[in-house]
PDB file of N, CA and C in Angstrom:
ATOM      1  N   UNK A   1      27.360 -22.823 -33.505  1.00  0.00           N
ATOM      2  CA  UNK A   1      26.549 -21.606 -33.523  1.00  0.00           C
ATOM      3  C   UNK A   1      26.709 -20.863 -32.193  1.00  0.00           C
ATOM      4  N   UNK A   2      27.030 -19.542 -32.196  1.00  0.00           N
ATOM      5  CA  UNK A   2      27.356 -18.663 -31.102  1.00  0.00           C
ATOM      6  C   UNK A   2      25.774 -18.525 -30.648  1.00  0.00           C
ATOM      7  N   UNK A   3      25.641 -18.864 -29.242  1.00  0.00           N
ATOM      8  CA  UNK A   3      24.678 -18.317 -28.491  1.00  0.00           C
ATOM      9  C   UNK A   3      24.592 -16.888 -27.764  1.00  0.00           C
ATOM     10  N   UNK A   4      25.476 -16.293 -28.105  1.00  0.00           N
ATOM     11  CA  UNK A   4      25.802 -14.784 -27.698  1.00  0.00           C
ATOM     12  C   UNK A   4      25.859 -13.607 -28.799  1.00  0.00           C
ATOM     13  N   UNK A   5      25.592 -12.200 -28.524  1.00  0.00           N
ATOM     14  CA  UNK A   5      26.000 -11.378 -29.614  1.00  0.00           C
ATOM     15  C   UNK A   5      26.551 -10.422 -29.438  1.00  0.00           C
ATOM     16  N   UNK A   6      27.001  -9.573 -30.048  1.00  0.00           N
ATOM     17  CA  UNK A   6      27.956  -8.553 -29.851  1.00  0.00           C
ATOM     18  C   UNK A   6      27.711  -7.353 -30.433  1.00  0.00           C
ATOM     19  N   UNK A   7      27.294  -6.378 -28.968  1.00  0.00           N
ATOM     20  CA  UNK A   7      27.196  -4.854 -28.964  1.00  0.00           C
ATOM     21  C   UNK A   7      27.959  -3.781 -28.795  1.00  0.00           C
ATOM     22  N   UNK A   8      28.302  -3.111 -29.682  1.00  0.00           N
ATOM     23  CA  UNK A   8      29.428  -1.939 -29.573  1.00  0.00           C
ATOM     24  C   UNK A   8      28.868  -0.817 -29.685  1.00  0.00           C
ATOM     25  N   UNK A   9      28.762  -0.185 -28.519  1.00  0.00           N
ATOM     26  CA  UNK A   9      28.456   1.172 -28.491  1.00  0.00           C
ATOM     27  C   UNK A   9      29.074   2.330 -29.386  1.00  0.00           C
ATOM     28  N   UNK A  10      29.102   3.001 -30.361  1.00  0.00           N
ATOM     29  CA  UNK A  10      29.080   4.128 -31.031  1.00  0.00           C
ATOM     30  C   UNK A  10      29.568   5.334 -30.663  1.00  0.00           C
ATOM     31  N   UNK A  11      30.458   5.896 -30.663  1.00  0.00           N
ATOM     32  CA  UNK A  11      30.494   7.282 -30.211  1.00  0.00           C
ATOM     33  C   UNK A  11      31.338   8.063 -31.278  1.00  0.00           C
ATOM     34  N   UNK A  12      31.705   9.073 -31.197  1.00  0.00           N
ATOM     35  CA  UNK A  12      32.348  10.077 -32.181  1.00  0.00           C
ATOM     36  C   UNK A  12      33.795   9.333 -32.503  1.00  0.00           C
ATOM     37  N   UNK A  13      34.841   8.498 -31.311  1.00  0.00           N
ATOM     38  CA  UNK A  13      35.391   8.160 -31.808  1.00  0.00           C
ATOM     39  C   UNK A  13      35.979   7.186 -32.374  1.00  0.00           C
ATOM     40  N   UNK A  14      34.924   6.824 -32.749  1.00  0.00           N
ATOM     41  CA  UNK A  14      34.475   5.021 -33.550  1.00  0.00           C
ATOM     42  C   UNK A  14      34.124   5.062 -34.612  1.00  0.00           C
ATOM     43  N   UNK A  15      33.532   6.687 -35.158  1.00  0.00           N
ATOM     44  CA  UNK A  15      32.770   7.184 -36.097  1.00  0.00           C
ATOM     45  C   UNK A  15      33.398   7.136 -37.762  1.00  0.00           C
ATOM     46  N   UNK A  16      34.383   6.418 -37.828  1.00  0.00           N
ATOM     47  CA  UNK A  16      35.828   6.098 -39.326  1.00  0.00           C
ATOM     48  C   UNK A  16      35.683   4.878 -39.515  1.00  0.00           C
ATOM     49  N   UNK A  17      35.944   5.022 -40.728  1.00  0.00           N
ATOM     50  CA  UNK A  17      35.973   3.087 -41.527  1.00  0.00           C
ATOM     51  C   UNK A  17      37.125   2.548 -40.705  1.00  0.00           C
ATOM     52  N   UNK A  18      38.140   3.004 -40.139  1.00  0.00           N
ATOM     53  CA  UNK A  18      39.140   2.178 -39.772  1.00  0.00           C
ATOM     54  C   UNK A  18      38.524   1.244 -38.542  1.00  0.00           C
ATOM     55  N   UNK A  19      38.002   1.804 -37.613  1.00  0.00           N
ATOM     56  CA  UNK A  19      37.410   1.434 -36.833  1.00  0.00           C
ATOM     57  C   UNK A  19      36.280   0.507 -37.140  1.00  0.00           C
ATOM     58  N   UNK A  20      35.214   0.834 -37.575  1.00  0.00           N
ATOM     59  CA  UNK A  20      33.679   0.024 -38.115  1.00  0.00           C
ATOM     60  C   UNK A  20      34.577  -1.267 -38.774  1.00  0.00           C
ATOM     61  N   UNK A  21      35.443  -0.846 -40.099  1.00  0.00           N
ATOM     62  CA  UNK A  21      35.864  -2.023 -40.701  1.00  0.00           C
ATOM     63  C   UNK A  21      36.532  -3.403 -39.603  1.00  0.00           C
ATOM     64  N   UNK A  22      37.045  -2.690 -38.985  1.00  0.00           N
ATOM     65  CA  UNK A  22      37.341  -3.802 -37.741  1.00  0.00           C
ATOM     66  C   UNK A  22      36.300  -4.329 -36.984  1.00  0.00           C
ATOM     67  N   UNK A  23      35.465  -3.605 -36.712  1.00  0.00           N
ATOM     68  CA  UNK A  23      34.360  -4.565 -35.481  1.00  0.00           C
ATOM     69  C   UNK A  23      33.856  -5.687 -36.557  1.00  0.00           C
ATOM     70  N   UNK A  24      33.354  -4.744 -37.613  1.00  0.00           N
ATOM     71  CA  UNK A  24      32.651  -5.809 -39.039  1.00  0.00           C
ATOM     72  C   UNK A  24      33.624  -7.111 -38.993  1.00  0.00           C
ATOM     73  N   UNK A  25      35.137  -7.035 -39.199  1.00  0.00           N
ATOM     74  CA  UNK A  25      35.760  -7.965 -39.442  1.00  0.00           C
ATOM     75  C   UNK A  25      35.462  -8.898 -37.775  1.00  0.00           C
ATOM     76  N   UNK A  26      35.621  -8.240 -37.295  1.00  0.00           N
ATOM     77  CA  UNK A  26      35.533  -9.314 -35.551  1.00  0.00           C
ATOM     78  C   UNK A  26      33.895  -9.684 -35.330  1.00  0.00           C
ATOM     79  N   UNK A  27      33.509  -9.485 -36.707  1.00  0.00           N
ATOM     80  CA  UNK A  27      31.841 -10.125 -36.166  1.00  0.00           C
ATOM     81  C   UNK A  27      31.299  -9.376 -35.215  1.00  0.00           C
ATOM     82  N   UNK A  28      31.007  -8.116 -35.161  1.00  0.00           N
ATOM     83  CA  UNK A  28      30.354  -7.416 -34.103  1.00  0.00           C
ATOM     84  C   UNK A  28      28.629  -7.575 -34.729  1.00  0.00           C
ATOM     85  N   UNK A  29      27.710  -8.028 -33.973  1.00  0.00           N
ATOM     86  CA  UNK A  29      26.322  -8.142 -34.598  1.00  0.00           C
ATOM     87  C   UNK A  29      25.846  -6.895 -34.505  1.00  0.00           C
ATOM     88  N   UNK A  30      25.987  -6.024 -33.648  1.00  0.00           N
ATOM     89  CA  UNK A  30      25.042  -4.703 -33.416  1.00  0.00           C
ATOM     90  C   UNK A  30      25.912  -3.602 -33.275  1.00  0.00           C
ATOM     91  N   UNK A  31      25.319  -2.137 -33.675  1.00  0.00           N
ATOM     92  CA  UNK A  31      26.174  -1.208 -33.560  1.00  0.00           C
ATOM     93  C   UNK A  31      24.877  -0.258 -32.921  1.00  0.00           C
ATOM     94  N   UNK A  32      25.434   0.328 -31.728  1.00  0.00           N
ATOM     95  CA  UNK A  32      24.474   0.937 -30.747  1.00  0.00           C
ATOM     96  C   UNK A  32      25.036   2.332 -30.382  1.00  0.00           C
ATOM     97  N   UNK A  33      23.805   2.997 -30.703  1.00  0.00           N
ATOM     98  CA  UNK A  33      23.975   4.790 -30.463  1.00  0.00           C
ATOM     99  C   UNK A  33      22.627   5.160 -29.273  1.00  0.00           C
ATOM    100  N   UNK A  34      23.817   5.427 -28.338  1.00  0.00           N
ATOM    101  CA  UNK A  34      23.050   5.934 -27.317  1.00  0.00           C
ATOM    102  C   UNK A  34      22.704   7.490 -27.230  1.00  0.00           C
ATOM    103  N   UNK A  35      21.451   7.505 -27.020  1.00  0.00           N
ATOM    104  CA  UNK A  35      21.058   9.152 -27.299  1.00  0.00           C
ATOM    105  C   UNK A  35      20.981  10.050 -26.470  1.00  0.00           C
ATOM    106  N   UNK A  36      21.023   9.338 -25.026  1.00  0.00           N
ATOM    107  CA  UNK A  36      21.428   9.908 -23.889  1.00  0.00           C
ATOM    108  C   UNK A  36      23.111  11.487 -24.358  1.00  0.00           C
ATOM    109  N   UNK A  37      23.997  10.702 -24.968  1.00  0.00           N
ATOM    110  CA  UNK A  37      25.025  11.348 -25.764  1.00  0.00           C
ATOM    111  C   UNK A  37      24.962  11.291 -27.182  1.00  0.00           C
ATOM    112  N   UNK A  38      24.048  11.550 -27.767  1.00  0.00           N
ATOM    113  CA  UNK A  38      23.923  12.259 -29.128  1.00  0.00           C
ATOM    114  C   UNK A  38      23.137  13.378 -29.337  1.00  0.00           C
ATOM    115  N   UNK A  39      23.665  13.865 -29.982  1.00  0.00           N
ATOM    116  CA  UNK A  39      22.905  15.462 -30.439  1.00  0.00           C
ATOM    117  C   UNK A  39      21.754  15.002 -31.298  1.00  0.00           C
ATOM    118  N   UNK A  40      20.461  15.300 -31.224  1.00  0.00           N
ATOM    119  CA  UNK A  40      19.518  15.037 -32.097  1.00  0.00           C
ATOM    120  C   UNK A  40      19.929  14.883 -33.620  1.00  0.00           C
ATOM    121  N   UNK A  41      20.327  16.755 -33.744  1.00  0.00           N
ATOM    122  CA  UNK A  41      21.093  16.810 -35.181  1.00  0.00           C
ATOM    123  C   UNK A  41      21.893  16.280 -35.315  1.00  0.00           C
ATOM    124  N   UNK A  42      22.591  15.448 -35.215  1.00  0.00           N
ATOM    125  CA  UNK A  42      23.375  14.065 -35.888  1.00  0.00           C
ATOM    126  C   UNK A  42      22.933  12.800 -35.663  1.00  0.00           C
ATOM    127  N   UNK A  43      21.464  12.436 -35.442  1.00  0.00           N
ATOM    128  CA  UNK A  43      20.858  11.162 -35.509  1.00  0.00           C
ATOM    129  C   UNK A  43      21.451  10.917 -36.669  1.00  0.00           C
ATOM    130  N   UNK A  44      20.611  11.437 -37.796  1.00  0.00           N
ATOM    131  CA  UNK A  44      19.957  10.824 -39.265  1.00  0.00           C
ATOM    132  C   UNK A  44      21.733  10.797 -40.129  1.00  0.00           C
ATOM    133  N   UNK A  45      22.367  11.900 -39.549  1.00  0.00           N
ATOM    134  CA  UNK A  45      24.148  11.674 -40.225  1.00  0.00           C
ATOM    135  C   UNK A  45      24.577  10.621 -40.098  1.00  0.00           C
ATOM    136  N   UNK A  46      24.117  10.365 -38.546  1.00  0.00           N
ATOM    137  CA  UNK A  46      25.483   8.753 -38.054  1.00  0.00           C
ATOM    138  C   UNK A  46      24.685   7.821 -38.804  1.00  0.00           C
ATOM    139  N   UNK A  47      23.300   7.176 -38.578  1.00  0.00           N
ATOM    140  CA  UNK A  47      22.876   6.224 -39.218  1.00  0.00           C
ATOM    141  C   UNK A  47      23.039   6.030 -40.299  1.00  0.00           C
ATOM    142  N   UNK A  48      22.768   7.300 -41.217  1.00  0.00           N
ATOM    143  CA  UNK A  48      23.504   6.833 -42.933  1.00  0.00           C
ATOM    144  C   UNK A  48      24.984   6.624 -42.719  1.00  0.00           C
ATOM    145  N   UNK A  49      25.500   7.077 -42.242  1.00  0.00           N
ATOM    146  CA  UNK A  49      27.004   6.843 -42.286  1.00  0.00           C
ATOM    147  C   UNK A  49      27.079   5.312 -42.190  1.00  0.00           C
ATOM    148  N   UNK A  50      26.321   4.354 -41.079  1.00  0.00           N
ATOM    149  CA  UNK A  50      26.780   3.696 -40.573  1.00  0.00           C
ATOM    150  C   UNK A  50      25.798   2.272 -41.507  1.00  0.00           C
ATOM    151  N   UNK A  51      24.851   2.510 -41.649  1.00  0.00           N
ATOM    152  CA  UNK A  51      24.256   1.551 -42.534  1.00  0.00           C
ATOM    153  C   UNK A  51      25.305   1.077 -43.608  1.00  0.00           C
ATOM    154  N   UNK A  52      26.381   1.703 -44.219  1.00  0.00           N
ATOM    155  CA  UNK A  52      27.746   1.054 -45.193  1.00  0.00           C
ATOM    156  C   UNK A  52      27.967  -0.097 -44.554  1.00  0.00           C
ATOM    157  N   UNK A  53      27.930  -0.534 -43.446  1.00  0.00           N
ATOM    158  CA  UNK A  53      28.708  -1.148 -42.969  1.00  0.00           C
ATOM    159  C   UNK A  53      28.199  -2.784 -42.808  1.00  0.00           C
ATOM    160  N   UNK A  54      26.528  -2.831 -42.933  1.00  0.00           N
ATOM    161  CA  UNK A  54      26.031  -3.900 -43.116  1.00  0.00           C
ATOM    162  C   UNK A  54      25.952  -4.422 -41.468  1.00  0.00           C
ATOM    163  N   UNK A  55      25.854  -3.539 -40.583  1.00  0.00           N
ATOM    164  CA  UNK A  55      25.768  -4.276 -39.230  1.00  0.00           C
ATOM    165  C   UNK A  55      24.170  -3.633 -38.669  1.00  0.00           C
ATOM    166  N   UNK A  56      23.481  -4.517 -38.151  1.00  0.00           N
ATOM    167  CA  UNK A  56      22.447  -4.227 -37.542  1.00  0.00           C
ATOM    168  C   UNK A  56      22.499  -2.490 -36.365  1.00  0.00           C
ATOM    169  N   UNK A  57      22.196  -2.147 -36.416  1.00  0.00           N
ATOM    170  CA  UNK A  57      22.257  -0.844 -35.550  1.00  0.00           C
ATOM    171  C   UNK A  57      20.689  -0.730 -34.398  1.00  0.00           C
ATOM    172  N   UNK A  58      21.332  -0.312 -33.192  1.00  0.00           N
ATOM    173  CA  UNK A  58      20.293  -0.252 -32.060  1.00  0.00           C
ATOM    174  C   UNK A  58      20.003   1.152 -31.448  1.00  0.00           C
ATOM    175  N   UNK A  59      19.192   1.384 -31.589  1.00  0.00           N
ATOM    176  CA  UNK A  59      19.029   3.365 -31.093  1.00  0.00           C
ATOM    177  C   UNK A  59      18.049   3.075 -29.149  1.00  0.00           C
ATOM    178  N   UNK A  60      19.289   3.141 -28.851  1.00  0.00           N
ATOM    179  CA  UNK A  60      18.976   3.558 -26.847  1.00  0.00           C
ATOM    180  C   UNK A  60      18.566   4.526 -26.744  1.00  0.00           C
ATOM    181  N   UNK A  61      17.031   4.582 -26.907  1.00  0.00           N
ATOM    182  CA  UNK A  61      16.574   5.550 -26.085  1.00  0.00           C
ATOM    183  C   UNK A  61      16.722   6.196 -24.718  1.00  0.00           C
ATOM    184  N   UNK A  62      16.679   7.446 -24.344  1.00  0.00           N
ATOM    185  CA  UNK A  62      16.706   7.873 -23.292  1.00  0.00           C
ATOM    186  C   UNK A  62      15.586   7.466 -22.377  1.00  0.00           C
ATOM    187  N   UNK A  63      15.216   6.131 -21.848  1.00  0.00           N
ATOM    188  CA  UNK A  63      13.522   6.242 -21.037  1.00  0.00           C
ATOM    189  C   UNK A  63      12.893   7.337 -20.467  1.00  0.00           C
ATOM    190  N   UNK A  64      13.906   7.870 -19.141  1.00  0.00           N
ATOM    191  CA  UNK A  64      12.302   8.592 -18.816  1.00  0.00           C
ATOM    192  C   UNK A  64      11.868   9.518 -19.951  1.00  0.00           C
ATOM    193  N   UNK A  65      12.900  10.076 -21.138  1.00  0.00           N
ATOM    194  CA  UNK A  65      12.436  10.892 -21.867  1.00  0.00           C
ATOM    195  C   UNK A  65      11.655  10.414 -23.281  1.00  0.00           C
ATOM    196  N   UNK A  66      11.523   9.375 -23.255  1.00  0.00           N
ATOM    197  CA  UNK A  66      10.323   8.571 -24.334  1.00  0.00           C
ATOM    198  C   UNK A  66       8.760   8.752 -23.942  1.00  0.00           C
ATOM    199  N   UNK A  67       8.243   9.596 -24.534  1.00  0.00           N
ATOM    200  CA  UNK A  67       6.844   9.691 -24.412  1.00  0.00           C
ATOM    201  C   UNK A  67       5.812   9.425 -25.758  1.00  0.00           C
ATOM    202  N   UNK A  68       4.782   8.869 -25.199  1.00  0.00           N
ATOM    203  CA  UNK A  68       3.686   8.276 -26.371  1.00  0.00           C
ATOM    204  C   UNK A  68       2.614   8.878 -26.197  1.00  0.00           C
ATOM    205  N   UNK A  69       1.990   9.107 -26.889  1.00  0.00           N
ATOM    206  CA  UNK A  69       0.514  10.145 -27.323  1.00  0.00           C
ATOM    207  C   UNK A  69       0.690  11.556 -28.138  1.00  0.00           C
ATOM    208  N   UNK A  70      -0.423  12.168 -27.711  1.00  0.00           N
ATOM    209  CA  UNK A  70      -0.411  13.462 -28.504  1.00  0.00           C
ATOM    210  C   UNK A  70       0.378  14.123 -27.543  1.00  0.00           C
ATOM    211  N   UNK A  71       1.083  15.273 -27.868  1.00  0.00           N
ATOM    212  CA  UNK A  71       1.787  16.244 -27.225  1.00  0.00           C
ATOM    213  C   UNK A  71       1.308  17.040 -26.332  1.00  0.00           C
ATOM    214  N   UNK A  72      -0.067  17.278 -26.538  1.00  0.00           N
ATOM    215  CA  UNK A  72      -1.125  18.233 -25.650  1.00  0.00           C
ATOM    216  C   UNK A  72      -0.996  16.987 -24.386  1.00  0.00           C
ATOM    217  N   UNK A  73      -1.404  15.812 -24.294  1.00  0.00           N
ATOM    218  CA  UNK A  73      -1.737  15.066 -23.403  1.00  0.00           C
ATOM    219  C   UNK A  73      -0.738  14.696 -22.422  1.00  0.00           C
ATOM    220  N   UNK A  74       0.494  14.969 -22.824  1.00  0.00           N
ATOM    221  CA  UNK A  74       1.862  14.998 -22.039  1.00  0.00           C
ATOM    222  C   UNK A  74       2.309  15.646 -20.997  1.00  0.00           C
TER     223      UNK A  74
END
């Protein structure tokens, strides 16, 4: 049993089955989209895209720009 796992960062040009089908085949456990470099409007595209693929997916938030409460209180 592997005590380690395996994160592959996401970007536009990773974004093809040729690619995904390979990490899938090399056992990649996680597929990670950093939002620091994503356009909002293509969150919800890449994730459906990428859910085919049967690999866990991790969304990196930007910290300082994660805020909690009401919007007025910000």
């Amino acid at each position: 049993m592997n005590k380690f796992k395996v994160i592959c960062t996401i970007g536009p040009a990773s974004l093809n089955d040729k690619v995904l089908l390979g990490l899938k085949l090399r056992n990649v456990d996680f597929l990670r989209i950093n939002l620091s470099h994503t356009p909002k409007s293509d969150i919800e595209r890449i994730i459906k895209f990428l859910v085919r693929y049967n690999i866990e997916i991790i969304i990196d938030t930007e910290g300082p720009q994660v805020r909690t409460g009401l919007e007025s209180e910000i």
